[in-house]
Protein backbone atom coordinates (compact mmCIF):
# COMPACT_ATOMS: atom_id res chain seq x y z
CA UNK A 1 47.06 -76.59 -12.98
CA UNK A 2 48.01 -74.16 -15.83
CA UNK A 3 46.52 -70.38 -15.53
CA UNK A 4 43.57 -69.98 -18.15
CA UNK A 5 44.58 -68.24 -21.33
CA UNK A 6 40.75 -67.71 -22.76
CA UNK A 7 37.87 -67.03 -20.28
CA UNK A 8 34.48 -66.58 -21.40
CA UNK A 9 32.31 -64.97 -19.12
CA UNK A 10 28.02 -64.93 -20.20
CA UNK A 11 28.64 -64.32 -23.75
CA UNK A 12 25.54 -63.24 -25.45
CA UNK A 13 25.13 -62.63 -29.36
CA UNK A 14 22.58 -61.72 -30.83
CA UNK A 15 21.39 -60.81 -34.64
CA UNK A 16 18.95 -58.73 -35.74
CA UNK A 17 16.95 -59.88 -38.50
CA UNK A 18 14.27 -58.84 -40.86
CA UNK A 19 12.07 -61.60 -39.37
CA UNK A 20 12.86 -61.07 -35.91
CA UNK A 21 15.56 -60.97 -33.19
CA UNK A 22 17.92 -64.30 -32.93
CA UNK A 23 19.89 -65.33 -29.94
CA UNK A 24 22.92 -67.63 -31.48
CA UNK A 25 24.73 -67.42 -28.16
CA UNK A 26 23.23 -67.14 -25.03
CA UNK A 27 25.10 -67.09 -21.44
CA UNK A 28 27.95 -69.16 -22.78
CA UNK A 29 31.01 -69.45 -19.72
CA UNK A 30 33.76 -71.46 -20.28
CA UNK A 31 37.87 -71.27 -20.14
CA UNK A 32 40.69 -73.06 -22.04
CA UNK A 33 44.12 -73.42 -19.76
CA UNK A 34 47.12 -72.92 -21.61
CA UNK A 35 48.42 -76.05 -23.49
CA UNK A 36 44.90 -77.16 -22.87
CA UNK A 37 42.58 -78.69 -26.33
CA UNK A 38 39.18 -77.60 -25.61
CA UNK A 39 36.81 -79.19 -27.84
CA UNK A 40 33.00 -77.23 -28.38
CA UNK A 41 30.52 -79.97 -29.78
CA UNK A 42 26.83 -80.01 -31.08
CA UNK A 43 25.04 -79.66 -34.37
CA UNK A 44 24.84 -77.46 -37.06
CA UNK A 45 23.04 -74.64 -35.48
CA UNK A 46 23.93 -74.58 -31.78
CA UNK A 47 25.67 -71.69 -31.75
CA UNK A 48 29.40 -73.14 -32.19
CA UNK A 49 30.84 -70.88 -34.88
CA UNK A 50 29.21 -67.77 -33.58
CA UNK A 51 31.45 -68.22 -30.52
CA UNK A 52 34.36 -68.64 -32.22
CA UNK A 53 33.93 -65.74 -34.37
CA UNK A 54 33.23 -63.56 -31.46
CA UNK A 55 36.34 -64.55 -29.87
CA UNK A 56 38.18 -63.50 -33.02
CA UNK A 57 35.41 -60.04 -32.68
CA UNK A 58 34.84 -61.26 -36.44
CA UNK A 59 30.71 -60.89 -36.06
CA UNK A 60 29.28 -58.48 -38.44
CA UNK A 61 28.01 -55.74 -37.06
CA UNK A 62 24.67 -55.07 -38.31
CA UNK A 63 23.19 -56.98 -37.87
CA UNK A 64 25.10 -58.87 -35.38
CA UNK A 65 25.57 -57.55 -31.97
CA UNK A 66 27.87 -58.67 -28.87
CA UNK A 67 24.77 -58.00 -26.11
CA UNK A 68 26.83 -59.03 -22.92
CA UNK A 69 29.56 -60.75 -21.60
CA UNK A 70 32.83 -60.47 -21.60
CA UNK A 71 35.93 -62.56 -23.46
CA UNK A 72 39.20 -62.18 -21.83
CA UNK A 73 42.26 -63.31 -23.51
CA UNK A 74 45.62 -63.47 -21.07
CA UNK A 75 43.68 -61.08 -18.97
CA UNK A 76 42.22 -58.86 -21.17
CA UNK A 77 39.04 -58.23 -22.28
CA UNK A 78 38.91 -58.03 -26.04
CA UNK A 79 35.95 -56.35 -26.51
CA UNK A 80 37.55 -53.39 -24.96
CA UNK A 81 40.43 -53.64 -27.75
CA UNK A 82 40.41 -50.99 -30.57
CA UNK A 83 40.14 -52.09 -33.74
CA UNK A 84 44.38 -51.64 -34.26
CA UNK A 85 44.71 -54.06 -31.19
CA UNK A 86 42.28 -56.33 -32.32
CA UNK A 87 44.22 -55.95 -36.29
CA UNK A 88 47.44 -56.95 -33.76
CA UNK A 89 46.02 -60.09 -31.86
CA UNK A 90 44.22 -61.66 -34.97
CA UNK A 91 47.20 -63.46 -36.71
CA UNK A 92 49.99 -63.16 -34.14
CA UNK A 93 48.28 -64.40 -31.09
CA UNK A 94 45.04 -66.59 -31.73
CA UNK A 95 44.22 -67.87 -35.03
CA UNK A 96 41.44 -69.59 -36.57
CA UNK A 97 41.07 -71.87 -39.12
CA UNK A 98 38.09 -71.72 -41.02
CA UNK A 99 35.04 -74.26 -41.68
CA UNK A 100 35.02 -73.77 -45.54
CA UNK A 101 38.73 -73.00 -47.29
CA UNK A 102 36.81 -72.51 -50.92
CA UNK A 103 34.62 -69.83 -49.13
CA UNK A 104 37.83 -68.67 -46.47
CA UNK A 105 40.78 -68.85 -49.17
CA UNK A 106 40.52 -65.83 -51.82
CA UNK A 107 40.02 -67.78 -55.56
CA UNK A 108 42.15 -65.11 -57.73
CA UNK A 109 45.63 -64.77 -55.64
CA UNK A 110 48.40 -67.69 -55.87
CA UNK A 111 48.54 -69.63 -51.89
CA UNK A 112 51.87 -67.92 -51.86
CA UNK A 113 50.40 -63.99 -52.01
CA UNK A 114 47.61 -64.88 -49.49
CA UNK A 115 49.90 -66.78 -46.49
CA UNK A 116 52.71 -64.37 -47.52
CA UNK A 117 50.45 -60.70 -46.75
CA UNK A 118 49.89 -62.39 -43.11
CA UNK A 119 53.72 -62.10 -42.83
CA UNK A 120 54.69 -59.04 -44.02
CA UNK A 121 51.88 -57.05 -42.79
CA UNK A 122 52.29 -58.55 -39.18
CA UNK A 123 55.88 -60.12 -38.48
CA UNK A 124 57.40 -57.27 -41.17
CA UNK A 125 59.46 -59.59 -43.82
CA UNK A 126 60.57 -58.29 -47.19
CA UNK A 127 58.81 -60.07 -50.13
CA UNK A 128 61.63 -62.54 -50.41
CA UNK A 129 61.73 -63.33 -46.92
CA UNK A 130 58.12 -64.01 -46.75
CA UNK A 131 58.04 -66.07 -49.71
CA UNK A 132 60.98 -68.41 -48.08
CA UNK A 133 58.82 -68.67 -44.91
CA UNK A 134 55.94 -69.99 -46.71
CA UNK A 135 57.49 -72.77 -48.46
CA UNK A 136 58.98 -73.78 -44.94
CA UNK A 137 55.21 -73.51 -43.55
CA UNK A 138 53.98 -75.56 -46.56
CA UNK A 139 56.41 -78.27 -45.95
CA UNK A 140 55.44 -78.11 -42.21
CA UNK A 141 51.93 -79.04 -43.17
CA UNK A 142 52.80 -81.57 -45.55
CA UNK A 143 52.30 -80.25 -49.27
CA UNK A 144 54.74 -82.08 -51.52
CA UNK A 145 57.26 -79.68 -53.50
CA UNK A 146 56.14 -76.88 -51.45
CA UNK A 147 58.64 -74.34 -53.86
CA UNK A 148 56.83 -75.87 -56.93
CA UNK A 149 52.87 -75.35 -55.49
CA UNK A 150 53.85 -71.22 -54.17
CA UNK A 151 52.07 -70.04 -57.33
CA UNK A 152 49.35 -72.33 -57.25
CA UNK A 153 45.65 -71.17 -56.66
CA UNK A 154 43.23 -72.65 -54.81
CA UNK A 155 41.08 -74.55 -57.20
CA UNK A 156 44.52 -76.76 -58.09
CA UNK A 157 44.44 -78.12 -54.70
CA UNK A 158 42.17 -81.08 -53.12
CA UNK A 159 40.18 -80.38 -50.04
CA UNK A 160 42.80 -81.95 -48.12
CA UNK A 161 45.31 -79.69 -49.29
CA UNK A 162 43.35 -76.55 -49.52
CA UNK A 163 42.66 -77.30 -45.54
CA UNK A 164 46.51 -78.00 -45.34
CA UNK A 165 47.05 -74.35 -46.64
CA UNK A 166 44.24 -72.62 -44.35
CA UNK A 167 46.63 -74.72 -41.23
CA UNK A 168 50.06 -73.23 -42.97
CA UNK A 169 48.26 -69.67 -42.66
CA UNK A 170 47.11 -69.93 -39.09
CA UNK A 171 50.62 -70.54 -38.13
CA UNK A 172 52.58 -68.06 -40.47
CA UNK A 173 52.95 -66.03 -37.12
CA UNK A 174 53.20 -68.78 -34.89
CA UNK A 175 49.66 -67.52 -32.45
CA UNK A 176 49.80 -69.20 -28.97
CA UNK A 177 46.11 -69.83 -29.30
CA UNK A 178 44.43 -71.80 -32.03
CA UNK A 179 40.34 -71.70 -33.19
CA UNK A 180 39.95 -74.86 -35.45
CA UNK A 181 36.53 -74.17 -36.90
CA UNK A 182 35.24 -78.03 -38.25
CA UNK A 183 38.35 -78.22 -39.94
CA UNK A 184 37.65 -81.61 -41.10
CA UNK A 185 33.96 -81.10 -42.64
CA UNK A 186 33.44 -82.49 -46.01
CA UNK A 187 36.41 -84.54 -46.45
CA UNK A 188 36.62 -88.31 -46.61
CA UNK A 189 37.45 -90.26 -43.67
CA UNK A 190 41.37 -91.21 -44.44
CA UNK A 191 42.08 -87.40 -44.99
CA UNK A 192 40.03 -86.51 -41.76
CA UNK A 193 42.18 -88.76 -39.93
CA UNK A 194 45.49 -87.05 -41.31
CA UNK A 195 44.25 -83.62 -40.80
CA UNK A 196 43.63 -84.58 -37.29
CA UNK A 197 46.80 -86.05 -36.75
CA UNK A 198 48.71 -82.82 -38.13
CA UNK A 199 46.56 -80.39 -36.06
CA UNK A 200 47.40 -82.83 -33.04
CA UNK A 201 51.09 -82.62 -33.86
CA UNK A 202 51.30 -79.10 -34.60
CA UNK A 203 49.42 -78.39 -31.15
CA UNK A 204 52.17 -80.81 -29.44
CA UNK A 205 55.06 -79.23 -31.03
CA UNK A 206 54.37 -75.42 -30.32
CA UNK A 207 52.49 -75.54 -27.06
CA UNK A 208 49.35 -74.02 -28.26
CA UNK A 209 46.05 -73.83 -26.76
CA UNK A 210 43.04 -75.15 -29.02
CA UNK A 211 39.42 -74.65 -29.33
CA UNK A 212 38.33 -77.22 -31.82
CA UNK A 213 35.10 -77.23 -33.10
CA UNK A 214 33.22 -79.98 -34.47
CA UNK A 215 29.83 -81.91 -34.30
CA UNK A 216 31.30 -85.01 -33.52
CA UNK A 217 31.87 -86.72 -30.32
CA UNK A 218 34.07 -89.21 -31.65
CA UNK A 219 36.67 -86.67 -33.00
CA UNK A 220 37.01 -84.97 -29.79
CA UNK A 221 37.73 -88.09 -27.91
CA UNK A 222 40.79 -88.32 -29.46
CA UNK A 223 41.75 -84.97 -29.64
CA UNK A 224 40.52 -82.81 -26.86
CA UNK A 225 41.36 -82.55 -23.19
CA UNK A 226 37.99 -80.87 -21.86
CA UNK A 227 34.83 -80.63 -23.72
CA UNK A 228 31.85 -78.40 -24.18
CA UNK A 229 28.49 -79.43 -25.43
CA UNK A 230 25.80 -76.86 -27.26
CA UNK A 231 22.70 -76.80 -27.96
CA UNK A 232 20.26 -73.97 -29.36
CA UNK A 233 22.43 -70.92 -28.31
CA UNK A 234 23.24 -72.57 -24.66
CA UNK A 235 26.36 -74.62 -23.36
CA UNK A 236 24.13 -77.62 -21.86
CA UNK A 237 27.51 -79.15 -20.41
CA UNK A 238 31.32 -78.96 -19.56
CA UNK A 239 33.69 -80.83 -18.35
CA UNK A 240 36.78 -83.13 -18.53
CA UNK A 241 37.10 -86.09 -21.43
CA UNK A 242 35.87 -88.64 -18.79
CA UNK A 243 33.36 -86.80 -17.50
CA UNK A 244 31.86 -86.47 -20.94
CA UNK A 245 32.48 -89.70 -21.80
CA UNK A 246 31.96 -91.92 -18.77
CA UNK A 247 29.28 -90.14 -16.40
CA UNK A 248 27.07 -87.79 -19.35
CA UNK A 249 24.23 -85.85 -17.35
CA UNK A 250 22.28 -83.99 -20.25
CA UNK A 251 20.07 -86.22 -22.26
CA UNK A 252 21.63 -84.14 -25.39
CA UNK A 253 24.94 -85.40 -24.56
CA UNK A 254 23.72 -88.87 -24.04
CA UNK A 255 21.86 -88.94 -27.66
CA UNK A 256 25.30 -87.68 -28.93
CA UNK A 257 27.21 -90.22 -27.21
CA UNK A 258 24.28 -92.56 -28.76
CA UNK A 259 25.06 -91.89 -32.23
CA UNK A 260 28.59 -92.55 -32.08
CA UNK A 261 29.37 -95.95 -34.06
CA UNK A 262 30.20 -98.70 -31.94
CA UNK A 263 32.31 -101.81 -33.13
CA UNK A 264 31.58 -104.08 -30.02
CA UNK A 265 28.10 -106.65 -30.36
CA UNK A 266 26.37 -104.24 -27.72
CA UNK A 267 25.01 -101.68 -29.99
CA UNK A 268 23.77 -103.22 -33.16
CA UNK A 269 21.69 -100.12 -34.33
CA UNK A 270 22.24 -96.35 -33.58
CA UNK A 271 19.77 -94.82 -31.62
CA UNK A 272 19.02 -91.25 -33.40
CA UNK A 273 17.55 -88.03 -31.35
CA UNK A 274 14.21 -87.34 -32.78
CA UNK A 275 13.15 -84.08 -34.50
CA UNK A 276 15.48 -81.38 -35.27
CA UNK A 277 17.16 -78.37 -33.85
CA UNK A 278 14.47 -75.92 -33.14
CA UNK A 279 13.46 -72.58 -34.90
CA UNK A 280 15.89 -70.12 -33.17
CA UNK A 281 13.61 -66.97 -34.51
CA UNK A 282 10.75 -68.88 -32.14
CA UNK A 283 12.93 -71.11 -29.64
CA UNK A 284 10.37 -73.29 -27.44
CA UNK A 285 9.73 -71.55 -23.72
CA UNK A 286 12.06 -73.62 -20.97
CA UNK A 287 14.75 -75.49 -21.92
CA UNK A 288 15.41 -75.36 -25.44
CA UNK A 289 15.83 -79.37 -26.44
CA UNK A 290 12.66 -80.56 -23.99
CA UNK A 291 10.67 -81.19 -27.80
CA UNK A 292 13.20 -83.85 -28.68
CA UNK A 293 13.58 -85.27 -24.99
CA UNK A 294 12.29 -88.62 -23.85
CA UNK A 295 12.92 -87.61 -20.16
CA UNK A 296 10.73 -83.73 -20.35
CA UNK A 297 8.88 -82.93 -17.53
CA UNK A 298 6.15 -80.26 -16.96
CA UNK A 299 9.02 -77.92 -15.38
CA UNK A 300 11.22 -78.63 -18.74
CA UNK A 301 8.36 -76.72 -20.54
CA UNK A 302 8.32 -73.85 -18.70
CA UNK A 303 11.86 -72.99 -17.18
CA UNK A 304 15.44 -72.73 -18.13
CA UNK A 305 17.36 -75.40 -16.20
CA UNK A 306 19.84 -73.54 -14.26
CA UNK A 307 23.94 -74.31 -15.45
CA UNK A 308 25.43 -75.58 -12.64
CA UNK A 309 28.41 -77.07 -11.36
CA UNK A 310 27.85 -80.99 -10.26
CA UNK A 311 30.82 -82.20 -9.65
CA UNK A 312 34.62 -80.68 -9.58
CA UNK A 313 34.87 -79.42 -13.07
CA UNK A 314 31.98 -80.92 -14.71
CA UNK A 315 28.77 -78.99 -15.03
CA UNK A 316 25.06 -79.58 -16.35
CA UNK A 317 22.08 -77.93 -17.21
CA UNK A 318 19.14 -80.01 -16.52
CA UNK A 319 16.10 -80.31 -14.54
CA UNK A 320 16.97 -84.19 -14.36
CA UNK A 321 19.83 -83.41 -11.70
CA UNK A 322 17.49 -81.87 -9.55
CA UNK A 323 15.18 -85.33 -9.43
CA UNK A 324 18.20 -87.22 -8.67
């Protein structure tokens, strides 16, 4: 088995707010092996982003904080980097690419100045240079007459291609480790499908770890190798593809799994998880999602299931597995 590149070790983040204190990432253990895709699934709110950022140490602070924890990237810990070590790893060894490339990609330089400034500030090329490396990058990820679209800005290109360019960026300095951050939100299904297929590629052909982010199940199935499900600030469950897949043990991953369109006669209407994602200013006391569970007991309103390991590699937080 390969050695772990990324450990995360009770990461807890925390913001301070005018209306109170918010935990968006509470406890949170998990690793990614090298060569390894490690997908991190759950809605809009469960704390997915915040963990990538803090990998990256990209959380504003104030009013965000880092409480606890530790994130330890080939050994070390980054939160004991400086802020020039940090400036060194961002870029050349883990990347990210962002949820929103309108919001992530700056509106008033050409696609050329921004994927170029990567290059010359970390790898060192003339101007020249770096403008030859990014057409070769922009033909990597697809854009047609890369040397004609280098002085393009960002409002000339589809989504498809704007997330084509935030790719071409992450791997200017080809990073061993990659953060894919929902990269295919908000773009039709053909163009998901292609975007997929070139982060899958891209993955295959450099060796690169992934952590890809998304909210759903049916993306990672055919992307990731492990997979981590959260909910409300807390991983509920880890573990391999098939464990995920086959033998779910957290109700949340089950209503997940639920909601997943099925082709075959057995499922003729999705089955939705009720309510919403809870207030995370005023979380509910015990575990987190026992308001939208069919299966809460009296215990499930009072404590926080314990995360625990229930088989080789696959663990669950749940009173459930302690009923049998």
């Amino acid at each position: 088995m390969a050695e772990p590149v990324l450990e995360l070790d009770d990461l807890t983040v925390r913001f301070r707010l005018k209306r109170g204190e918010l935990t968006a990432v509470n406890g949170v253990s998990f690793c990614v092996r090298r060569g390894e895709t490690f997908g991190l699934v759950g809605e809009s709110g469960s704390g997915k982003s915040v963990t990538a950022r803090s990998i990256m140490r990209l959380i504003p602070e104030p009013p965000g904080e880092i409480s606890r924890g530790r994130i330890a990237f080939e050994g070390r810990n980054v939160l004991d980097m400086s802020d020039a070590e940090m400036r060194a790893l961002r870029g050349r060894r883990i990347a990210m690419v962002f949820q929103e490339p309108m919001s992530a990609l700056n509106p008033v330089f050409t696609v050329c100045d921004q994927i170029s400034d990567a290059l010359r500030t970390n790898l060192g090329l003339s101007k020249q240079e770096a403008r030859e490396r990014v057409v070769e990058l922009l033909s990597l990820v697809g854009i047609p007459s890369p040397r004609r679209r280098l002085d393009s800005y960002v409002h000339e290109f589809s989504g498809g291609m704007r997330q084509r360019v935030m790719l071409a960026m992450a791997l200017s300095c080809n990073p061993s480790f990659l953060i894919a951050d929902e990269p295919t939100t908000a773009l039709d299904v053909t163009i998901q499908a292609t975007i997929l297929e070139l982060i899958t590629s891209m993955i295959d052909r450099f060796g690169m770890s992934l952590i890809f982010i998304t909210h759903n199940l049916g993306v990672v199935a055919h992307t990731c190798d492990s997979i981590g499900v959260m909910y409300a600030s807390h991983l509920v469950e880890l573990g391999g593809k098939r464990d995920i897949f086959e033998r779910p043990q957290h109700p949340y991953t089950v209503g997940l799994l639920n909601s997943i369109p099925r082709l075959d006669a057995q499922a003729r209407y999705l089955t939705p998880i009720r309510g919403s994602v809870c207030n995370m200013l005023d979380p509910p006391v015990g575990c987190k999602f026992h308001p939208r569970c069919a299966h809460a007991m009296d215990i499930c309103r009072r404590e926080v299931p314990q995360f625990r390991e229930i088989a080789p590699g696959h663990h669950a937080a749940c009173h459930l597995l302690d009923r049998g």
